[in-house]
N, C-alpha and C. Protein backbone atom coordinates (compact mmCIF):
# COMPACT_ATOMS: atom_id res chain seq x y z
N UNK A 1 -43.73 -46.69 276.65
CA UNK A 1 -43.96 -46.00 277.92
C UNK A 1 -45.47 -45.85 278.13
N UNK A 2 -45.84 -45.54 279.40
CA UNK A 2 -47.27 -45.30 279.64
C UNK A 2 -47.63 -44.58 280.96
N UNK A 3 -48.49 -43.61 280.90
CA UNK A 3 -48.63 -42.55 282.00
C UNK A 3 -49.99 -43.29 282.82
N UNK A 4 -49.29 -43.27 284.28
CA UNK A 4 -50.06 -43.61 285.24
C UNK A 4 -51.41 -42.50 285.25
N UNK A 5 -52.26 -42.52 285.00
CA UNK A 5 -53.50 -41.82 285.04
C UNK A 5 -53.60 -40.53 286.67
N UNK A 6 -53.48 -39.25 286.27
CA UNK A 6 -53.50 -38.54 287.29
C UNK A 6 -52.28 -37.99 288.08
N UNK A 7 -51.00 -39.15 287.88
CA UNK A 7 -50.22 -39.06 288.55
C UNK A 7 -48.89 -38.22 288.21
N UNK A 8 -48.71 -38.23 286.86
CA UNK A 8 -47.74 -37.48 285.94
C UNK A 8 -46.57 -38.26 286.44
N UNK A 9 -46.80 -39.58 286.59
CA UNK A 9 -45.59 -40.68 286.19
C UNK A 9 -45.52 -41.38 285.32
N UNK A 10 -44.71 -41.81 284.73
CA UNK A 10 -44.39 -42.13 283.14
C UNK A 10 -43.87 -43.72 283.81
N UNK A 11 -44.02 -44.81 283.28
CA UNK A 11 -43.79 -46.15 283.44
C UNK A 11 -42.68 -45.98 281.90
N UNK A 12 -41.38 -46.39 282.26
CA UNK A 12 -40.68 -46.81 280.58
C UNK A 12 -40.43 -48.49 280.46
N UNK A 13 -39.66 -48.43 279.37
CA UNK A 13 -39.37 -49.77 278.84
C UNK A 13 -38.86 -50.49 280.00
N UNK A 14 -38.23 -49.86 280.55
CA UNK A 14 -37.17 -50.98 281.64
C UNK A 14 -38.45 -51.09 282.82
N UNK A 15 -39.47 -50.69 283.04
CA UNK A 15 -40.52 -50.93 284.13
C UNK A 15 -40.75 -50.13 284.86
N UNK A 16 -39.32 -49.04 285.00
CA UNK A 16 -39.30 -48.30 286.02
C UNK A 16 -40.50 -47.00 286.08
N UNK A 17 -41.16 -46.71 287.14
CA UNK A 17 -41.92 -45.55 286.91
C UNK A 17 -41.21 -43.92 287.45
N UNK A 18 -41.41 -43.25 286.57
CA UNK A 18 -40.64 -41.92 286.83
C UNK A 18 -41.67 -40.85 286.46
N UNK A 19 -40.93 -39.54 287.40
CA UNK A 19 -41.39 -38.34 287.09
C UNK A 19 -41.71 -38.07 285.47
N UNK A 20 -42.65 -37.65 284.91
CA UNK A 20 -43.15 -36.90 283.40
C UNK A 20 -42.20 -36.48 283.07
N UNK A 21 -41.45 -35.74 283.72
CA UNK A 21 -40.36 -34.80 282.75
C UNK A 21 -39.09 -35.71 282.53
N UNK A 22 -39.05 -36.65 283.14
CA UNK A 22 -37.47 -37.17 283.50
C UNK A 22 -37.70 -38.88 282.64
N UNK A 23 -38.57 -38.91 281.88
CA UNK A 23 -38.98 -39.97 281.09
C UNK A 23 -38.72 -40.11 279.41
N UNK A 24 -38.71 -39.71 278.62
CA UNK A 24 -38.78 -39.36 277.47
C UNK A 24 -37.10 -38.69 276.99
N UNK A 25 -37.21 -38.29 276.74
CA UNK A 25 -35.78 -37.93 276.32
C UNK A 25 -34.16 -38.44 277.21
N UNK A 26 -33.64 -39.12 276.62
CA UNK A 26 -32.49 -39.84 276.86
C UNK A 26 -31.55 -39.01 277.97
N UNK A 27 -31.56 -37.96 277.72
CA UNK A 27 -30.09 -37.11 278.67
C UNK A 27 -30.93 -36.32 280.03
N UNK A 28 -32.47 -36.23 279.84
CA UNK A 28 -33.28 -36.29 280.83
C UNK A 28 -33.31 -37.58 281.86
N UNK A 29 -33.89 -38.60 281.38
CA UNK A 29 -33.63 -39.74 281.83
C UNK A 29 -32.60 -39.85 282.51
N UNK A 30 -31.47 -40.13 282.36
CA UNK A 30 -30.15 -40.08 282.83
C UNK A 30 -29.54 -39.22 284.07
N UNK A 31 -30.29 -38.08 284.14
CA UNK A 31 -30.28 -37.39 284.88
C UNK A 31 -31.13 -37.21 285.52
N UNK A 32 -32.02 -37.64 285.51
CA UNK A 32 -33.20 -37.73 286.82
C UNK A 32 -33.37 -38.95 287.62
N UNK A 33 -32.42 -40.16 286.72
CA UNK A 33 -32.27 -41.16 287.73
C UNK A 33 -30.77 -41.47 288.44
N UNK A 34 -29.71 -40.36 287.65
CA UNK A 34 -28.48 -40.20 289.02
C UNK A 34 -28.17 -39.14 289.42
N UNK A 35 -28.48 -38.40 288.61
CA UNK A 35 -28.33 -36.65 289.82
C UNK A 35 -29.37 -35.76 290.28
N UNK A 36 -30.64 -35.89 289.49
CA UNK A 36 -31.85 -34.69 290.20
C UNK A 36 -31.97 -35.23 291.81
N UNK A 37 -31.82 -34.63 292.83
CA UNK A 37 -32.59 -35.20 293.96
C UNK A 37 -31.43 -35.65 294.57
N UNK A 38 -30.39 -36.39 294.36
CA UNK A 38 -29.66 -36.84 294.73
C UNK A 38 -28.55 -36.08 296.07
N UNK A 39 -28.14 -36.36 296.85
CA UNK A 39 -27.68 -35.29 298.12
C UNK A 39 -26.03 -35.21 297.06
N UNK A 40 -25.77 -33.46 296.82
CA UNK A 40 -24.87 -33.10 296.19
C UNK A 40 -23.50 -32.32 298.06
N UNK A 41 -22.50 -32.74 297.95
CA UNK A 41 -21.69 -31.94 298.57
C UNK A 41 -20.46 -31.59 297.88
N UNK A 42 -20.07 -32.06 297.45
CA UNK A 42 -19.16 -31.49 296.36
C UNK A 42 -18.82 -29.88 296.04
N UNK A 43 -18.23 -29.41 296.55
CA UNK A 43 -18.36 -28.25 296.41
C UNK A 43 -17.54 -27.47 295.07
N UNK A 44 -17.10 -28.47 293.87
CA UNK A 44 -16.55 -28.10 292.71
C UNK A 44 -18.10 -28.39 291.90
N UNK A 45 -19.35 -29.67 292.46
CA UNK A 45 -20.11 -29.72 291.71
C UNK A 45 -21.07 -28.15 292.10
N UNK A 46 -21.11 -27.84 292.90
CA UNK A 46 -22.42 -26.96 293.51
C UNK A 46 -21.90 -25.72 293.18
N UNK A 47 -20.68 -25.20 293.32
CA UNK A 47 -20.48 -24.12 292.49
C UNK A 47 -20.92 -24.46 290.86
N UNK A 48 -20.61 -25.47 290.31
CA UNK A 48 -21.19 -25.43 289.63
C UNK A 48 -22.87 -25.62 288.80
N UNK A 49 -23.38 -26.15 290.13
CA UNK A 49 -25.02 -26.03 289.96
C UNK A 49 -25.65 -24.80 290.06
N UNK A 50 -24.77 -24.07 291.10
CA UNK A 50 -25.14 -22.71 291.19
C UNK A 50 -25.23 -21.40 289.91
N UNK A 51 -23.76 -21.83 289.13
CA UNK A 51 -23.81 -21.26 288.21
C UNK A 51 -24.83 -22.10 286.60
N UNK A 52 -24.70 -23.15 286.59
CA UNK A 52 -25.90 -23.20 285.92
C UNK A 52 -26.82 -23.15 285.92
N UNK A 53 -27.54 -23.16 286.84
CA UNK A 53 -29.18 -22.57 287.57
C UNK A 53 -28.97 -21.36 287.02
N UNK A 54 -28.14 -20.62 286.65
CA UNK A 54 -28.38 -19.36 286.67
C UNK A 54 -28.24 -18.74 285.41
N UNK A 55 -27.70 -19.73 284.63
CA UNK A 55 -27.60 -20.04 283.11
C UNK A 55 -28.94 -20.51 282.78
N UNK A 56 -29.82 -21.17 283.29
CA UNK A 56 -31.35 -21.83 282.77
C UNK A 56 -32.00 -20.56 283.06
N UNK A 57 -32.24 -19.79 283.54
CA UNK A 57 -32.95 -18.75 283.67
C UNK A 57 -33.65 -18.22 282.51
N UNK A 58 -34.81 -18.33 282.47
CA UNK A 58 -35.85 -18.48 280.89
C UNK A 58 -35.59 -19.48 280.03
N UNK A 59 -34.93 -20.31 280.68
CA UNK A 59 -34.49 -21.40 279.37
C UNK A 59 -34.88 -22.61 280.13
N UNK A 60 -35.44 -23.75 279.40
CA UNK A 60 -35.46 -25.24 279.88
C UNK A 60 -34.18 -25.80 279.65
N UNK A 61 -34.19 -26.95 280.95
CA UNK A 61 -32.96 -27.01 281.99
C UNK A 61 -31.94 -28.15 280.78
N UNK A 62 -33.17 -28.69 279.72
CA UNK A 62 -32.06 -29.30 278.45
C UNK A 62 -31.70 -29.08 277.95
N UNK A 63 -32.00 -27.25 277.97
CA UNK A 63 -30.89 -26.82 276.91
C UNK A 63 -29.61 -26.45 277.36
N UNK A 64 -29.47 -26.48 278.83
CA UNK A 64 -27.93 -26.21 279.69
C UNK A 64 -27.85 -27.65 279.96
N UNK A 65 -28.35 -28.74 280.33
CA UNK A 65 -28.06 -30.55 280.28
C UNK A 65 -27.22 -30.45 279.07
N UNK A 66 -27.87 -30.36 277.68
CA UNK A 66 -26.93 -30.92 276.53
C UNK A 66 -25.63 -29.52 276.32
N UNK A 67 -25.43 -28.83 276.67
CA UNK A 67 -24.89 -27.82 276.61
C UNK A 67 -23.08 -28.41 278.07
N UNK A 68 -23.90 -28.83 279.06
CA UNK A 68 -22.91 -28.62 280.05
C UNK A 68 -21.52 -29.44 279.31
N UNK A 69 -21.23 -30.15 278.81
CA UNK A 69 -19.72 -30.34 278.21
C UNK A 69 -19.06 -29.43 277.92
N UNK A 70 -19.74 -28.57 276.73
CA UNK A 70 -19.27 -27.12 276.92
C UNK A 70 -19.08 -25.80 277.81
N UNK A 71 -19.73 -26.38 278.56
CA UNK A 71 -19.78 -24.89 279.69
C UNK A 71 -18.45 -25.29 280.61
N UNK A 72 -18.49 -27.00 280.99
CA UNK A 72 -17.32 -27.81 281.55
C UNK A 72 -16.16 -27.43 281.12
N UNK A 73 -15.90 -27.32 280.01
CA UNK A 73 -14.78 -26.96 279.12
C UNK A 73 -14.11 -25.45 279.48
N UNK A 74 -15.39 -25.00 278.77
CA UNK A 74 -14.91 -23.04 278.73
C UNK A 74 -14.74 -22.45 279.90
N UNK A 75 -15.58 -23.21 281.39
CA UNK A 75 -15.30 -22.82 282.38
C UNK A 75 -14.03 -23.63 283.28
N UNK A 76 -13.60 -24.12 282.80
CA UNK A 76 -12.01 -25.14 283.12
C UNK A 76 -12.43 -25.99 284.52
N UNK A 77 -13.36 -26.69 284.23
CA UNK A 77 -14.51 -28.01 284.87
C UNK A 77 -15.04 -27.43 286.23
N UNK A 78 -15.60 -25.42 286.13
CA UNK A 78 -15.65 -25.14 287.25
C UNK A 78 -15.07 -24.61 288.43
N UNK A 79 -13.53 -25.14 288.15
CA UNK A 79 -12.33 -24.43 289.12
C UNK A 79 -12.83 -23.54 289.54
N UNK A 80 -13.15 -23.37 290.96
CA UNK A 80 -13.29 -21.88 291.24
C UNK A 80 -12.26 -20.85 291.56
N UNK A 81 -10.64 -21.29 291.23
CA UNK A 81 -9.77 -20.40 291.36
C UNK A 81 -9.60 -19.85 289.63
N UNK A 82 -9.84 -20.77 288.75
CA UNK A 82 -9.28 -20.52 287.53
C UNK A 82 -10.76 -19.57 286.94
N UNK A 83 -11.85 -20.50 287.71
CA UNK A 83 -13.02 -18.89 286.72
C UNK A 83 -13.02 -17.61 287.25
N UNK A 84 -12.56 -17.73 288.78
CA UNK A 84 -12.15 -16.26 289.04
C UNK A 84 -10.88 -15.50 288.90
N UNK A 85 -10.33 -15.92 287.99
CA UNK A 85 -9.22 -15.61 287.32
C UNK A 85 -9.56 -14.71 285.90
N UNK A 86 -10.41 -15.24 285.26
CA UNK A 86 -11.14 -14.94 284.03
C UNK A 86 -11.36 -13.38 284.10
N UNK A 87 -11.15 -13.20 282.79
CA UNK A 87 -11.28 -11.29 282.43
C UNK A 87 -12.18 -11.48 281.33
N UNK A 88 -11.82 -9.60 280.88
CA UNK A 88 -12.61 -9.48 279.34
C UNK A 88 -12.45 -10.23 278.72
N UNK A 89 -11.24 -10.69 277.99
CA UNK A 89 -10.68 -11.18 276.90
C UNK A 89 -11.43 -12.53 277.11
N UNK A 90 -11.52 -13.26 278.19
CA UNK A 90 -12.24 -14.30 278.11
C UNK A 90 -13.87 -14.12 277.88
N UNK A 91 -14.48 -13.36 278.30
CA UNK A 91 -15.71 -13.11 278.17
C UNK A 91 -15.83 -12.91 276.86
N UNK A 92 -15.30 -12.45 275.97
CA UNK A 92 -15.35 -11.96 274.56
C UNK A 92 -15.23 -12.99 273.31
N UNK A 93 -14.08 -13.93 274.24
CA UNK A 93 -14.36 -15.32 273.49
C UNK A 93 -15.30 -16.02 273.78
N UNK A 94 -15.77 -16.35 275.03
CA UNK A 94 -17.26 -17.04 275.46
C UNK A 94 -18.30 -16.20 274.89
N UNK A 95 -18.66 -15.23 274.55
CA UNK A 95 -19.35 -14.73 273.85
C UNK A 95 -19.55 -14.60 272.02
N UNK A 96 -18.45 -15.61 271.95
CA UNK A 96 -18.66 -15.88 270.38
C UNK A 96 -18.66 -17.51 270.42
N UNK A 97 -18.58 -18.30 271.59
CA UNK A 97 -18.55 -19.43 271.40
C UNK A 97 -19.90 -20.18 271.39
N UNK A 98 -20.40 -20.76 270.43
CA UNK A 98 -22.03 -20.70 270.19
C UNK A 98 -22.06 -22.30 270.71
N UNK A 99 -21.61 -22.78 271.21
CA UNK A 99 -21.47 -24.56 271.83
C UNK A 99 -22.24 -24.08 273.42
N UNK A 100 -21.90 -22.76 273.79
CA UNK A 100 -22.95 -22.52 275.15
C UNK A 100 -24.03 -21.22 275.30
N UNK A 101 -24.52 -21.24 276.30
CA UNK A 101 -25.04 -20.06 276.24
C UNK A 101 -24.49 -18.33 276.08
N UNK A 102 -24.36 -18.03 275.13
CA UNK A 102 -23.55 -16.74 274.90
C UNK A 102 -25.11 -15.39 275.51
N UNK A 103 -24.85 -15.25 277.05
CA UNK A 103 -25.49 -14.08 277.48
C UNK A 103 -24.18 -13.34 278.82
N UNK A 104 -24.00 -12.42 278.14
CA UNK A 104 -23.16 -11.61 278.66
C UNK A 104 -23.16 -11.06 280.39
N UNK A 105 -24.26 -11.32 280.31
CA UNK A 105 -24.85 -10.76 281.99
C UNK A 105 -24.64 -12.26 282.86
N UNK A 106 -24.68 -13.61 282.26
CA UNK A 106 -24.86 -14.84 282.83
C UNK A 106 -23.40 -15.02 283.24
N UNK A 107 -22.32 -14.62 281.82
CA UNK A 107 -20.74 -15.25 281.90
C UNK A 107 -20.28 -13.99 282.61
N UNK A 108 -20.60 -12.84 283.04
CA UNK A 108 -20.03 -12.06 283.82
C UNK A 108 -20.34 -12.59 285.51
N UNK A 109 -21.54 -13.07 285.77
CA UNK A 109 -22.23 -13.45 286.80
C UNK A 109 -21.43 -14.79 287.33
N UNK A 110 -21.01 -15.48 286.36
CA UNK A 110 -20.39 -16.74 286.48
C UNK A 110 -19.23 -16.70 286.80
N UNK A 111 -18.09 -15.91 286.49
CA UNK A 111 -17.18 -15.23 287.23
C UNK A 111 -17.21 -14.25 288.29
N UNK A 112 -17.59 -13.66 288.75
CA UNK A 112 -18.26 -12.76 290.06
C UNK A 112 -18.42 -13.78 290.94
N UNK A 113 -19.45 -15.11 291.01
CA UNK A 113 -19.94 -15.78 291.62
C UNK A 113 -18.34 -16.74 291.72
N UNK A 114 -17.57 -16.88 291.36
CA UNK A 114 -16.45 -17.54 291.61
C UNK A 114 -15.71 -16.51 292.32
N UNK A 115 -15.77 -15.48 292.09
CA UNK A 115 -15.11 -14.75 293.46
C UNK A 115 -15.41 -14.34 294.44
N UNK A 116 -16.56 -14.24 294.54
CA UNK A 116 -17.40 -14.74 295.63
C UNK A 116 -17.46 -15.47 296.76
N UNK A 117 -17.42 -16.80 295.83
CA UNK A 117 -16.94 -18.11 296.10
C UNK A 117 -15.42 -17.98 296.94
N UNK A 118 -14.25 -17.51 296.23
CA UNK A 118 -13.55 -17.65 297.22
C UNK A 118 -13.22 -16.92 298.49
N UNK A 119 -14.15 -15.44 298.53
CA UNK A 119 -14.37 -15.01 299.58
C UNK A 119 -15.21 -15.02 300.70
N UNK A 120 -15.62 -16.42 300.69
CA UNK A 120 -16.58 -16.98 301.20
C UNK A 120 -15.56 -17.33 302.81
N UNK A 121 -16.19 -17.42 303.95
CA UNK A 121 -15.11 -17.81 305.18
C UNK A 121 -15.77 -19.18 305.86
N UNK A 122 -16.54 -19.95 305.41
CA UNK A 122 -17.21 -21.33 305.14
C UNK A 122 -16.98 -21.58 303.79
N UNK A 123 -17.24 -22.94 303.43
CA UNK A 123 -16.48 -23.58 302.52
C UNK A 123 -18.49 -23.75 301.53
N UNK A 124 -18.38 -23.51 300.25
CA UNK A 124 -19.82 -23.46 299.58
C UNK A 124 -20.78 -24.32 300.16
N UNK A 125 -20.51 -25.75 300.14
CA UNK A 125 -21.56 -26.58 300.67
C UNK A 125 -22.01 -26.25 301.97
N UNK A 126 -21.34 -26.23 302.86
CA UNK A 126 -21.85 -25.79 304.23
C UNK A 126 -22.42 -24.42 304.12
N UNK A 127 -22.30 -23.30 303.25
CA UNK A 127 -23.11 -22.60 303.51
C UNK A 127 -24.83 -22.81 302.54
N UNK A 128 -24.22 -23.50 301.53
CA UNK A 128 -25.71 -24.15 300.50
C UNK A 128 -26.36 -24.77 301.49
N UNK A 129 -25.86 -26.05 302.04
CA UNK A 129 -26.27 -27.21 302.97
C UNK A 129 -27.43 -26.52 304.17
N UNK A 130 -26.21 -25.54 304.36
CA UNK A 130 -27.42 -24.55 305.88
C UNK A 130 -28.73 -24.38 305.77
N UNK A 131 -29.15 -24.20 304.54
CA UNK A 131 -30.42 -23.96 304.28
C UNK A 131 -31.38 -25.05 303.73
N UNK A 132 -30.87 -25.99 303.70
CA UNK A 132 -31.93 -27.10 303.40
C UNK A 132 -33.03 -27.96 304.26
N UNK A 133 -33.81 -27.86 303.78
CA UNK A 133 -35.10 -27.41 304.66
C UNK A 133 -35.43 -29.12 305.53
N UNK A 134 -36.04 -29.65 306.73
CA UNK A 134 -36.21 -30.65 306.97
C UNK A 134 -36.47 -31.93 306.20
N UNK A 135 -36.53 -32.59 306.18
CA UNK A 135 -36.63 -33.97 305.03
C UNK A 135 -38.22 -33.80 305.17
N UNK A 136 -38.74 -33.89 304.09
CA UNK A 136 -40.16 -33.89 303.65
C UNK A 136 -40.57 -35.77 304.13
N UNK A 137 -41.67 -35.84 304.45
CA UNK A 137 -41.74 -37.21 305.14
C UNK A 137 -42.91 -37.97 304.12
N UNK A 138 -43.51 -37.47 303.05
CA UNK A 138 -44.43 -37.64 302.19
C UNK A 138 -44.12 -37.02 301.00
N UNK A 139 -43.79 -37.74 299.89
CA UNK A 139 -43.29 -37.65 298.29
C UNK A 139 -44.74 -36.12 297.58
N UNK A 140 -44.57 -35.56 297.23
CA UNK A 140 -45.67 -34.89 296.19
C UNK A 140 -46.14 -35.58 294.81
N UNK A 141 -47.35 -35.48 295.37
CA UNK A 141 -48.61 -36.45 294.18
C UNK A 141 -48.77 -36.06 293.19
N UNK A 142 -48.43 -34.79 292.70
CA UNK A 142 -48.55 -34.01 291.29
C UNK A 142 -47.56 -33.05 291.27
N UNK A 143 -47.01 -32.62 290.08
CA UNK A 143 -46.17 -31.15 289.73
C UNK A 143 -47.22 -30.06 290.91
N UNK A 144 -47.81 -29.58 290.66
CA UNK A 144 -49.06 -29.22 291.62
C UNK A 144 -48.45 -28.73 292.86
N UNK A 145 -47.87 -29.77 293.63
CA UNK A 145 -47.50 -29.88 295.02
C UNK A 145 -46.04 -29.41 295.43
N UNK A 146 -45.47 -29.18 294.08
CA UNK A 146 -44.57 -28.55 294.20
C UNK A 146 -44.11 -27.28 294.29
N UNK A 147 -43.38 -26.61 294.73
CA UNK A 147 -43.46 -25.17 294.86
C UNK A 147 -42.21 -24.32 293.78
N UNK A 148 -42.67 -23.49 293.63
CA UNK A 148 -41.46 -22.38 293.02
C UNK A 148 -40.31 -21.95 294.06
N UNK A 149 -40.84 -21.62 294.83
CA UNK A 149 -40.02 -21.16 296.07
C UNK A 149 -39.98 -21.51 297.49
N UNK A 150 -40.05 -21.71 298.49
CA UNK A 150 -39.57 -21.48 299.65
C UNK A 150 -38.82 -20.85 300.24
N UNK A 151 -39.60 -20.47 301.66
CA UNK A 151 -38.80 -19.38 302.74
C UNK A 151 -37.49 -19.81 302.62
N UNK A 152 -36.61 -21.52 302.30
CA UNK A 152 -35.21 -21.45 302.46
C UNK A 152 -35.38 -21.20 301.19
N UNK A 153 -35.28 -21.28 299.86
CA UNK A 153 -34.91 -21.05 298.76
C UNK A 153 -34.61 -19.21 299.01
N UNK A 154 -35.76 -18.66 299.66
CA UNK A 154 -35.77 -16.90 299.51
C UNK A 154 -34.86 -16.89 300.70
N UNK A 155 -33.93 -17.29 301.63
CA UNK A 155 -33.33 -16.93 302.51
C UNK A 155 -32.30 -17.53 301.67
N UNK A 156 -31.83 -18.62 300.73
CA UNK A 156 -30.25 -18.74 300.64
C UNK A 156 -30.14 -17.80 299.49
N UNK A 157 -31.00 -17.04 298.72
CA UNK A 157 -31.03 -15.98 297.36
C UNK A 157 -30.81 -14.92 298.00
N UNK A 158 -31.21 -14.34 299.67
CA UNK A 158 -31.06 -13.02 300.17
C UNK A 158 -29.27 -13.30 300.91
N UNK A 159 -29.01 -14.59 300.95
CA UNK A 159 -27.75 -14.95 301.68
C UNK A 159 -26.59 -14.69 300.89
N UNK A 160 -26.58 -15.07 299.49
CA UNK A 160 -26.15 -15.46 298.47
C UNK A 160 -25.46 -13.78 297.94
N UNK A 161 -26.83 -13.20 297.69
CA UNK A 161 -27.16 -11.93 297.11
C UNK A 161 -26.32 -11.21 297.78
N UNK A 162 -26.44 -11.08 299.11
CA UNK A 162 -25.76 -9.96 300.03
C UNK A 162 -24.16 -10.44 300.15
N UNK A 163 -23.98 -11.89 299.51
CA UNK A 163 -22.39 -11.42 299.60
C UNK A 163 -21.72 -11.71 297.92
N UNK A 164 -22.70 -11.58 297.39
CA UNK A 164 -22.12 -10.59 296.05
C UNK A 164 -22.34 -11.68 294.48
N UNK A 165 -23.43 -12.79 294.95
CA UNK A 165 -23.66 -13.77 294.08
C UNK A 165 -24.50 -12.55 293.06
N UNK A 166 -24.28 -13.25 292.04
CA UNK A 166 -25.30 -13.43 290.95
C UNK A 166 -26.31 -14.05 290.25
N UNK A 167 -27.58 -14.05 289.74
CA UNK A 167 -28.31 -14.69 288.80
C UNK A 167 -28.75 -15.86 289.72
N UNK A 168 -28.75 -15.25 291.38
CA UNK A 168 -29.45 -16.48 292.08
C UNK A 168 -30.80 -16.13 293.13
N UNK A 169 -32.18 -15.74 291.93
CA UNK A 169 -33.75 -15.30 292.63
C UNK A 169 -33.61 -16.77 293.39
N UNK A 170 -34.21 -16.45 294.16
CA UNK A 170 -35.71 -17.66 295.20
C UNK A 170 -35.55 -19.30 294.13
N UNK A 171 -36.44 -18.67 292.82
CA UNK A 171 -36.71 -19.37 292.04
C UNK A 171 -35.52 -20.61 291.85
N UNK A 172 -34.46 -20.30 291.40
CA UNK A 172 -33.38 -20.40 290.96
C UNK A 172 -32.98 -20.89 292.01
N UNK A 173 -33.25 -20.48 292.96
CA UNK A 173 -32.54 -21.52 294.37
C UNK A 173 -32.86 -22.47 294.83
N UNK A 174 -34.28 -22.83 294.82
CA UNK A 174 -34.72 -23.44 294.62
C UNK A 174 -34.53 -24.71 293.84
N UNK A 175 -34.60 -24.54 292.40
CA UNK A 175 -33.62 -25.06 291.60
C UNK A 175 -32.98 -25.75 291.65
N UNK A 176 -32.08 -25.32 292.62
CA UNK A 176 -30.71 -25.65 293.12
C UNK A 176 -30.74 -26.65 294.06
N UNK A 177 -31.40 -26.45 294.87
CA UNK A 177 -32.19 -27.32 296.26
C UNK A 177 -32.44 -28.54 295.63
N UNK A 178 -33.44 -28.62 294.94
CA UNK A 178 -33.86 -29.64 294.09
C UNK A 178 -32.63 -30.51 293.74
N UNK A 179 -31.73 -29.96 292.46
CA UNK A 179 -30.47 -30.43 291.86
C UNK A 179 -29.83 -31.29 292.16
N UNK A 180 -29.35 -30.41 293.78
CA UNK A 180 -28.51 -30.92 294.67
C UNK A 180 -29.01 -31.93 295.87
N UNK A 181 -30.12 -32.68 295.92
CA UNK A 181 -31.13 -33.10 297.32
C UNK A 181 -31.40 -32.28 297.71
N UNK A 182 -31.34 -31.37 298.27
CA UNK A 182 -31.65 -30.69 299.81
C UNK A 182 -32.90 -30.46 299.85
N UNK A 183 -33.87 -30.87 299.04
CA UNK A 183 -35.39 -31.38 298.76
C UNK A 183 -35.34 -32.31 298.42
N UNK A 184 -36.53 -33.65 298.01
CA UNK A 184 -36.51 -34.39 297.28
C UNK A 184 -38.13 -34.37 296.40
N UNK A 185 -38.24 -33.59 295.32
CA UNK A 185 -39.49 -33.43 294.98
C UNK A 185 -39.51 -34.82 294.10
N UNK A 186 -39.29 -35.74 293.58
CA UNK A 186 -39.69 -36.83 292.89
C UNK A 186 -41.12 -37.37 293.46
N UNK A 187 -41.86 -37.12 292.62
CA UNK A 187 -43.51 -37.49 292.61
C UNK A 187 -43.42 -38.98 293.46
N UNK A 188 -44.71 -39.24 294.11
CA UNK A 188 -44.69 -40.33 294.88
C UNK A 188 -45.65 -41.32 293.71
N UNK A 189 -44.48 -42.63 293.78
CA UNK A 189 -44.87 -43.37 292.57
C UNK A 189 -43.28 -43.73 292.21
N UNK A 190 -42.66 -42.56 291.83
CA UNK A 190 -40.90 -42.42 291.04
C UNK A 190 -40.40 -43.49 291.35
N UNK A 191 -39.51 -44.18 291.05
CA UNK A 191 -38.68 -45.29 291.85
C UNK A 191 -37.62 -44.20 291.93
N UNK A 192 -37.35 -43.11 292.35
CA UNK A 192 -36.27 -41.93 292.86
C UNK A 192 -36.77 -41.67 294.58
N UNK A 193 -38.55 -41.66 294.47
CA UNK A 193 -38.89 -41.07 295.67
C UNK A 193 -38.38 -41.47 297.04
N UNK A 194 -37.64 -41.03 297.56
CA UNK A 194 -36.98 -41.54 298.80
C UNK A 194 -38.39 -41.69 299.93
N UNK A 195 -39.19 -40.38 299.53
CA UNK A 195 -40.17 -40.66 300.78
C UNK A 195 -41.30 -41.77 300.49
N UNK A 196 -41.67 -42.00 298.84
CA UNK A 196 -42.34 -43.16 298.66
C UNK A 196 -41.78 -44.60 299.05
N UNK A 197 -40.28 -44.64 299.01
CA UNK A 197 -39.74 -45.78 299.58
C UNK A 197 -39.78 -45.88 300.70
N UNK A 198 -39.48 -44.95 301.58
CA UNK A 198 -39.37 -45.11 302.84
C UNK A 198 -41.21 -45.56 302.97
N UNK A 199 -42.61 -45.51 302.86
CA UNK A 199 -43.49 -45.02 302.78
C UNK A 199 -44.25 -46.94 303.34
């Protein structure tokens, strides 16, 4: 591999040039060239991006990447009727199950947010989707140019919040934005960058 000078793109074996972070490690890789960025509607996947965004919270995002088989599992692939089904007794076993993140405030949040979910009177994506901000028409040249937050990231966290989500700041929504397309931050250079292609 070899880093384009300035640019924090990583050139690998196969030629391709990619984002710094999404270069080097195998299950990174993999995921930054078919799902980061990518337009998510799925609304069994985005409940579940939602709740893992919210699982990475102080944690880097590989340690919930190599983790999600298990979270797939214990959370019954996401169902949002079957995690809002979930009680103590389940929390008590997810809390001894050391294959995921065992934080008590996250797997309570993760169920809440599934009931939530089904008291929602729009269907998740269309209300995620609402907030995604115009198509950026120029790729970002450095990590640098990227932001933590945005006015939509802090409007779908105050949206979210007020009807009874959990473990979802600005930050985190953001996050999410990213995850799912509804941004496309891939550095201009990426062979991901939609706006460097278009360009």
């Amino acid at each position: 591999m070899s880093v384009i000078p300035h640019a924090e793109i990583i050139i690998g074996d196969d030629g391709l040039a990619r984002c710094g972070w999404g270069a080097a490690d195998p299950e990174y890789r993999r995921y930054h060239d078919e799902e980061w960025g990518t337009a998510q509607h799925d609304p069994v996947r985005l409940f579940e991006k939602v709740c893992l965004e919210g699982f990475q919270a102080g944690l880097s995002w590989i340690t919930i990447l190599r983790r999600r088989p298990a979270f797939r599992e214990v959370f019954h692939g996401f169902d949002v009727e079957r995690v809002a089904a979930m009680g103590a007794d389940d929390i008590e076993r997810l809390l001894g199950d050391e294959r995921i993140i065992r934080h008590r405030g996250k797997i309570e949040a993760t169920i809440q947010n599934a009931r939530s979910t089904l008291e929602l009177q729009i269907p998740i994506d269309e209300l995620l989707w609402s907030f995604a901000p115009p198509t950026r028409r120029t790729a970002p040249a450095s990590f640098a140019d990227v932001p933590a937050t945005t006015a939509e990231s802090t409007a779908m966290s105050k949206e979210l919040r007020r009807r009874g989500f959990r473990f979802v700041g600005p930050t985190t929504m953001y996050a999410l934005m990213q995850a799912a397309g509804m941004v496309d931050d891939h550095l201009a250079g990426c062979h991901r960058s939609a706006a460097s292609s278009a360009a």
